[in-house]
PDB file of N, CA and C in Angstrom:
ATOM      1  N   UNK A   1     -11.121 -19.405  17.157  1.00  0.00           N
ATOM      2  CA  UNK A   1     -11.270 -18.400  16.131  1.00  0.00           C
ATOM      3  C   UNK A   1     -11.357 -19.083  14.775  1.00  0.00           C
ATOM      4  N   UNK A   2     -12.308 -18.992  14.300  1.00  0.00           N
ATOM      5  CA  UNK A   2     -12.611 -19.401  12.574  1.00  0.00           C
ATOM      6  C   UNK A   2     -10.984 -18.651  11.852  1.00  0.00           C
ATOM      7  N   UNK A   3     -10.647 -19.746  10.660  1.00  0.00           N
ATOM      8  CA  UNK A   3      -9.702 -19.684  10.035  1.00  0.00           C
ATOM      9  C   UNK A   3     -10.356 -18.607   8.819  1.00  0.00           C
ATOM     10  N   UNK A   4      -9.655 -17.760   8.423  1.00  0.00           N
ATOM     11  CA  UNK A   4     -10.150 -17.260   6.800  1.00  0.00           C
ATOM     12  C   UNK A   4      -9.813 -17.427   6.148  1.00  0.00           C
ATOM     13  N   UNK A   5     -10.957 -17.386   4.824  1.00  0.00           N
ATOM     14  CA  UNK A   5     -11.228 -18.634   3.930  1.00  0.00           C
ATOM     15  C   UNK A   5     -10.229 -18.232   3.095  1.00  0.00           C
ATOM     16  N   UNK A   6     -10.210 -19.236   1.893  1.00  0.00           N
ATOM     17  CA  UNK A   6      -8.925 -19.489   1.135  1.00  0.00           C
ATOM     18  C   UNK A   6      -9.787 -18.609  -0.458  1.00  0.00           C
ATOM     19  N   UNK A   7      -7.936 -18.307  -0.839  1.00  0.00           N
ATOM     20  CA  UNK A   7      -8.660 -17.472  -1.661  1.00  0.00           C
ATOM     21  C   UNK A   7      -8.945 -18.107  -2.809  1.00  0.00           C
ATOM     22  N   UNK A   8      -9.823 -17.554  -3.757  1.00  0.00           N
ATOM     23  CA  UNK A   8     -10.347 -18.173  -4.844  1.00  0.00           C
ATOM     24  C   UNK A   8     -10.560 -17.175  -6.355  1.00  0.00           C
ATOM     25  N   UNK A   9     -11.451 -17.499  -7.237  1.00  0.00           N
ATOM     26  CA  UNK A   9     -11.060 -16.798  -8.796  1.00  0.00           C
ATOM     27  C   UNK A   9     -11.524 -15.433  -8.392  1.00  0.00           C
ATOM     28  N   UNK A  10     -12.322 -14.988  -7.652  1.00  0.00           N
ATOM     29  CA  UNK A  10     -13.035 -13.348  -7.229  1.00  0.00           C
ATOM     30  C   UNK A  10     -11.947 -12.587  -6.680  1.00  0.00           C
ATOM     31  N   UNK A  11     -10.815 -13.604  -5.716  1.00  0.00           N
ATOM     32  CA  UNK A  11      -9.673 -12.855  -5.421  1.00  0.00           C
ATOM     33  C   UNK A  11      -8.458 -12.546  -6.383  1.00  0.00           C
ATOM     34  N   UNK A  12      -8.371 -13.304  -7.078  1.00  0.00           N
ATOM     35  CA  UNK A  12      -7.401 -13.275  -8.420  1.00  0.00           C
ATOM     36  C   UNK A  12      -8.347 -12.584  -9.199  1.00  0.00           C
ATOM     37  N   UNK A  13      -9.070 -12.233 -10.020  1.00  0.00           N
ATOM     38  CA  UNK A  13     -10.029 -11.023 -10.584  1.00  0.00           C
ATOM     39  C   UNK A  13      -9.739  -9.797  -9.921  1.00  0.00           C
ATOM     40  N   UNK A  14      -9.792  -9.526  -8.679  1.00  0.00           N
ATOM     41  CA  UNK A  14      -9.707  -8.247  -8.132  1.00  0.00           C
ATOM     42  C   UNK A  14      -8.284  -7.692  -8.041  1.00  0.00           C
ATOM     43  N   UNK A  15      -7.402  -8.655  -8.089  1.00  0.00           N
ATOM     44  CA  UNK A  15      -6.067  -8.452  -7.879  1.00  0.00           C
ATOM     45  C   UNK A  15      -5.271  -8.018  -9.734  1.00  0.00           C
ATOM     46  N   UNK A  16      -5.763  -9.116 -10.897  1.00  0.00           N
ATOM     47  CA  UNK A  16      -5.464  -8.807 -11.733  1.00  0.00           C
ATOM     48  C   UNK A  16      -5.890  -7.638 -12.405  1.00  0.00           C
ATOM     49  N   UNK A  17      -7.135  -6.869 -12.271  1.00  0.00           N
ATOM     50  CA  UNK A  17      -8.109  -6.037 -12.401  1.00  0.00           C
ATOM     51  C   UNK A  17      -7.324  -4.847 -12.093  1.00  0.00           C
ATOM     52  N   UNK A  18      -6.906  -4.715 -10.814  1.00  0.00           N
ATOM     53  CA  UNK A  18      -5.887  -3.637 -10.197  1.00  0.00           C
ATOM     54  C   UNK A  18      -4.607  -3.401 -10.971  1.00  0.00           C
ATOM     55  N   UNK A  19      -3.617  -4.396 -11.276  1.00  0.00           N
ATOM     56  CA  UNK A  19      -2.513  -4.598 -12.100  1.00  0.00           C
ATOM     57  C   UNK A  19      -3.083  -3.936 -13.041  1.00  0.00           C
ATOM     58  N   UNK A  20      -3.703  -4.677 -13.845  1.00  0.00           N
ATOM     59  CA  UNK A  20      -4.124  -3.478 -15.849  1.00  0.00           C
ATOM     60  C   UNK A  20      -4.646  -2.423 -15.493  1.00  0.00           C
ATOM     61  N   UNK A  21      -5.181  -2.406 -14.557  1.00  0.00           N
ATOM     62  CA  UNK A  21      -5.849  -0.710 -14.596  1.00  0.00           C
ATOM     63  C   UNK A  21      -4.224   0.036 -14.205  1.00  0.00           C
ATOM     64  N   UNK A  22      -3.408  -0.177 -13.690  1.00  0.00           N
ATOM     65  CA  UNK A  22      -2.237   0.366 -13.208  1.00  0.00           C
ATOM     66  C   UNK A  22      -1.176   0.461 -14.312  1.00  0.00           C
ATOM     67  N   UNK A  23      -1.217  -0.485 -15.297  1.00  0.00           N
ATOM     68  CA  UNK A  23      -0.408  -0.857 -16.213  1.00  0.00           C
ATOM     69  C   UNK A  23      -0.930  -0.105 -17.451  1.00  0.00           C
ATOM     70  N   UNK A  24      -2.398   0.144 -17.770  1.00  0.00           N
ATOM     71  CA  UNK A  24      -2.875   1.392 -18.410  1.00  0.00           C
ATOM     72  C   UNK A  24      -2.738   2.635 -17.980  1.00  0.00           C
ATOM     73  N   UNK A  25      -2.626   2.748 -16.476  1.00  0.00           N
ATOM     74  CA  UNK A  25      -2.722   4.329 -16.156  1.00  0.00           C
ATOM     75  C   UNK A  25      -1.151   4.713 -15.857  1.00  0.00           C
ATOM     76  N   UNK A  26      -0.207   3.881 -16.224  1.00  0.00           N
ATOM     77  CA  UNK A  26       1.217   4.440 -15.875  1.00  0.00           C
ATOM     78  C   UNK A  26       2.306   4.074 -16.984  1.00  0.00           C
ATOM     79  N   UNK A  27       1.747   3.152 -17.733  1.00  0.00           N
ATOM     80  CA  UNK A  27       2.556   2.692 -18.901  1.00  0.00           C
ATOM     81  C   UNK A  27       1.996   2.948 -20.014  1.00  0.00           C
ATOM     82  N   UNK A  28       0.943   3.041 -20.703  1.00  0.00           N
ATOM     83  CA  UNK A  28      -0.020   3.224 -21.545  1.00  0.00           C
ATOM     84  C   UNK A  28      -0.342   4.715 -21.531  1.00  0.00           C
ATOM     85  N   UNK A  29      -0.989   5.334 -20.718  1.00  0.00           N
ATOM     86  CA  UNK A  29      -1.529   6.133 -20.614  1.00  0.00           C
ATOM     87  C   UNK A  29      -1.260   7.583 -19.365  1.00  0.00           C
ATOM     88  N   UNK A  30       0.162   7.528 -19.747  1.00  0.00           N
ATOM     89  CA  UNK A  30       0.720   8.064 -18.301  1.00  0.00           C
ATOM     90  C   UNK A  30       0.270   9.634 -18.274  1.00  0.00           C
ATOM     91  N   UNK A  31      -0.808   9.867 -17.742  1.00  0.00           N
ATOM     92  CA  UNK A  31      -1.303  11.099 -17.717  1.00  0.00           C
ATOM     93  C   UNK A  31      -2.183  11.028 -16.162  1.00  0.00           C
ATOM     94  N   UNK A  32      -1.598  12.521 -15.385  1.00  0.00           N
ATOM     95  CA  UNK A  32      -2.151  12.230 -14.339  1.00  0.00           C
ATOM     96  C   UNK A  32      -3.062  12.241 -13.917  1.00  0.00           C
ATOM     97  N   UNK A  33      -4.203  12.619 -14.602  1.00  0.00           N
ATOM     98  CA  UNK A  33      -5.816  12.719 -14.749  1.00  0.00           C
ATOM     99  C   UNK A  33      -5.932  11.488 -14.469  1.00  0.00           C
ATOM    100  N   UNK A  34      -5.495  10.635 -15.409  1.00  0.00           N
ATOM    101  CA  UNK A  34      -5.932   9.371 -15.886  1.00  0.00           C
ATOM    102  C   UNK A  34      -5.265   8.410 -14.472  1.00  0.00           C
ATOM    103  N   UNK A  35      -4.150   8.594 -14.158  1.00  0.00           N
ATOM    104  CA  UNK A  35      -3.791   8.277 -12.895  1.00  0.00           C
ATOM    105  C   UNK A  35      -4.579   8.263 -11.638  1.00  0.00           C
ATOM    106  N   UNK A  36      -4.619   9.737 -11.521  1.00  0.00           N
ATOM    107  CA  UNK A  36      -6.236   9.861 -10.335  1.00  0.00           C
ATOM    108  C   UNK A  36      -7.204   8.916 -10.236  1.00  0.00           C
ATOM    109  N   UNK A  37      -7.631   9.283 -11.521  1.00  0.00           N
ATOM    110  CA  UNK A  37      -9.090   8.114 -11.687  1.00  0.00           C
ATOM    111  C   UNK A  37      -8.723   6.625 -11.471  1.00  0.00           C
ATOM    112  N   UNK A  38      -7.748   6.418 -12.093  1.00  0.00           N
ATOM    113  CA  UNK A  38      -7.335   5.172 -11.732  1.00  0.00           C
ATOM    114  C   UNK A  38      -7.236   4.522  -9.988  1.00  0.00           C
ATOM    115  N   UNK A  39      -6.616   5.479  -9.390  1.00  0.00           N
ATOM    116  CA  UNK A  39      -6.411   5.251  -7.934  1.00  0.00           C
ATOM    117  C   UNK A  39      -7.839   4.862  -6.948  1.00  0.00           C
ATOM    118  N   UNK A  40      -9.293   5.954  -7.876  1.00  0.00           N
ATOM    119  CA  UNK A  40     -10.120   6.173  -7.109  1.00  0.00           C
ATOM    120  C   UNK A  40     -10.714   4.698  -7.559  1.00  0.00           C
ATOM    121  N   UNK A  41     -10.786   4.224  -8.959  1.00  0.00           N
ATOM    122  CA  UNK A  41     -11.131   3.067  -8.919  1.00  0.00           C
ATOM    123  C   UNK A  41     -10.550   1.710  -8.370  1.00  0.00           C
ATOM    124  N   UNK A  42      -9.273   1.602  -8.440  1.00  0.00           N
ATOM    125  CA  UNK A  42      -8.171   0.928  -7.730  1.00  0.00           C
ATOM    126  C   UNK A  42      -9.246   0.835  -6.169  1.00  0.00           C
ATOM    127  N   UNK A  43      -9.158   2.198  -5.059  1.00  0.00           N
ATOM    128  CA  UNK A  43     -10.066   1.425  -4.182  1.00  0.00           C
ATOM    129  C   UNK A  43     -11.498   1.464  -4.101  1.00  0.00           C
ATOM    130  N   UNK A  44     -11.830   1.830  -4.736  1.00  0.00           N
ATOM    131  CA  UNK A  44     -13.218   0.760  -5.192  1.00  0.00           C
ATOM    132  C   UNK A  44     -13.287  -0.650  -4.873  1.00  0.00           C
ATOM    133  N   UNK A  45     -12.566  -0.863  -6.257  1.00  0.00           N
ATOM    134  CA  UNK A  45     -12.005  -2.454  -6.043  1.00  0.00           C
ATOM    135  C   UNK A  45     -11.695  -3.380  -4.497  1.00  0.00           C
ATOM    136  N   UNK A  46     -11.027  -2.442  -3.918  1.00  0.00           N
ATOM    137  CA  UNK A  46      -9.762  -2.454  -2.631  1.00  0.00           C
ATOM    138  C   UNK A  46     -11.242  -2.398  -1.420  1.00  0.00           C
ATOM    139  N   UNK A  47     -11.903  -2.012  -1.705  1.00  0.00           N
ATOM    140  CA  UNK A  47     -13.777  -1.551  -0.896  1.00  0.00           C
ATOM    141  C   UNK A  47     -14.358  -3.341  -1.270  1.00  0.00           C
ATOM    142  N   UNK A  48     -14.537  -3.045  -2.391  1.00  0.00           N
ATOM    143  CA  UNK A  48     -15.488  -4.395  -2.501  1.00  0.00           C
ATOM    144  C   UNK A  48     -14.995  -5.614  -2.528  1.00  0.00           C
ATOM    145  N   UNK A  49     -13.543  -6.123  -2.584  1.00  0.00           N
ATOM    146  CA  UNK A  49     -12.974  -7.021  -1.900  1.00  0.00           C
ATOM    147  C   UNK A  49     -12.598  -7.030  -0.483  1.00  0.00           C
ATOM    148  N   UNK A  50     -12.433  -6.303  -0.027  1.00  0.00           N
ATOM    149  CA  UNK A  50     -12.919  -6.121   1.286  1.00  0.00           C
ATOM    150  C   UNK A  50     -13.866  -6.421   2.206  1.00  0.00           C
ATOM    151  N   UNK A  51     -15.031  -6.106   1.633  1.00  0.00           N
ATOM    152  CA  UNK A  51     -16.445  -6.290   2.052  1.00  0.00           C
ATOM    153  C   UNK A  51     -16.286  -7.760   2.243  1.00  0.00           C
ATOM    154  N   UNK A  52     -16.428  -7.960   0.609  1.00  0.00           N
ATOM    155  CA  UNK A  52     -16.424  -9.353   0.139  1.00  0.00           C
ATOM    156  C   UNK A  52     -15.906 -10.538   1.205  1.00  0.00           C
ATOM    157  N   UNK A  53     -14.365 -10.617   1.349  1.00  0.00           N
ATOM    158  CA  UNK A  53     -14.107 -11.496   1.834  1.00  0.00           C
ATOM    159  C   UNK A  53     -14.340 -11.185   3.378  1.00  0.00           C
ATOM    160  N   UNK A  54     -14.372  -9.935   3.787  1.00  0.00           N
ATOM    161  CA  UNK A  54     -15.074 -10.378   5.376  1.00  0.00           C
ATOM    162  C   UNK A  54     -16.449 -10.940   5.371  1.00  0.00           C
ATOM    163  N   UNK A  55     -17.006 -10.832   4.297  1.00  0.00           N
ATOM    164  CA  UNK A  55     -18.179 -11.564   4.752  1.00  0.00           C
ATOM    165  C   UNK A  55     -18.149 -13.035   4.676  1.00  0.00           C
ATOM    166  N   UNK A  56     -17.114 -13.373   3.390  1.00  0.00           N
ATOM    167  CA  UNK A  56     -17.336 -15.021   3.373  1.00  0.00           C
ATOM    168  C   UNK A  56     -15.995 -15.653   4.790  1.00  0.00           C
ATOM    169  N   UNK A  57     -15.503 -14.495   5.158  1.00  0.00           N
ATOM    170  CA  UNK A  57     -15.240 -14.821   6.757  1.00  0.00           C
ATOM    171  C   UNK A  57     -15.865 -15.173   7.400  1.00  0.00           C
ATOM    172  N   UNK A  58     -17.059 -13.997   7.580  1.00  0.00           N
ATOM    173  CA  UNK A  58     -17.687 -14.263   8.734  1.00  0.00           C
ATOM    174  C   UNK A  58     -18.963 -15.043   8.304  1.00  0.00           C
ATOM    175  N   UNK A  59     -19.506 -15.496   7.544  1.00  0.00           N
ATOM    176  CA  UNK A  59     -21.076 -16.260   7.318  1.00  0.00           C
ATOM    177  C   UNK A  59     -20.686 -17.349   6.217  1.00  0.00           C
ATOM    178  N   UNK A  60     -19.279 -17.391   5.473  1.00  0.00           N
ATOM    179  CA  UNK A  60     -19.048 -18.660   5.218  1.00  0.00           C
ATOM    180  C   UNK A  60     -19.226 -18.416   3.432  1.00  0.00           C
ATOM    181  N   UNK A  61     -18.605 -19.563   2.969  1.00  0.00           N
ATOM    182  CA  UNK A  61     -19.198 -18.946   1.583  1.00  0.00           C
ATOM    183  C   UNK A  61     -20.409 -18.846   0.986  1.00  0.00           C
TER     184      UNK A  61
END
């Protein structure tokens, strides 16, 4: 079984990305509108890192 790959700056981007959007929508801006939206973009994010690293799983970087 292929090992998966190690993480790199696209994974730290997606991870810090999540934090401020969370840290605006609950400390900053604590309104639950703004919360919502936040969540839906949160997996967005949570979608396209996803994708992402199964693919440089499976076909490499």
């Amino acid at each position: 079984m292929v090992s998966p790959p190690a993480l790199d700056r696209r994974d730290a981007a997606a991870a810090a990305s999540v934090v401020a959007l969370l840290a605006v929508a609950y400390v900053i801006v604590p309104d639950p509108t703004v919360q919502y939206g936040t969540w839906l973009v949160v997996f967005c994010i949570w979608m396209a890192w996803f994708v992402s690293y199964g693919a440089r799983w499976l076909y490499g970087p």
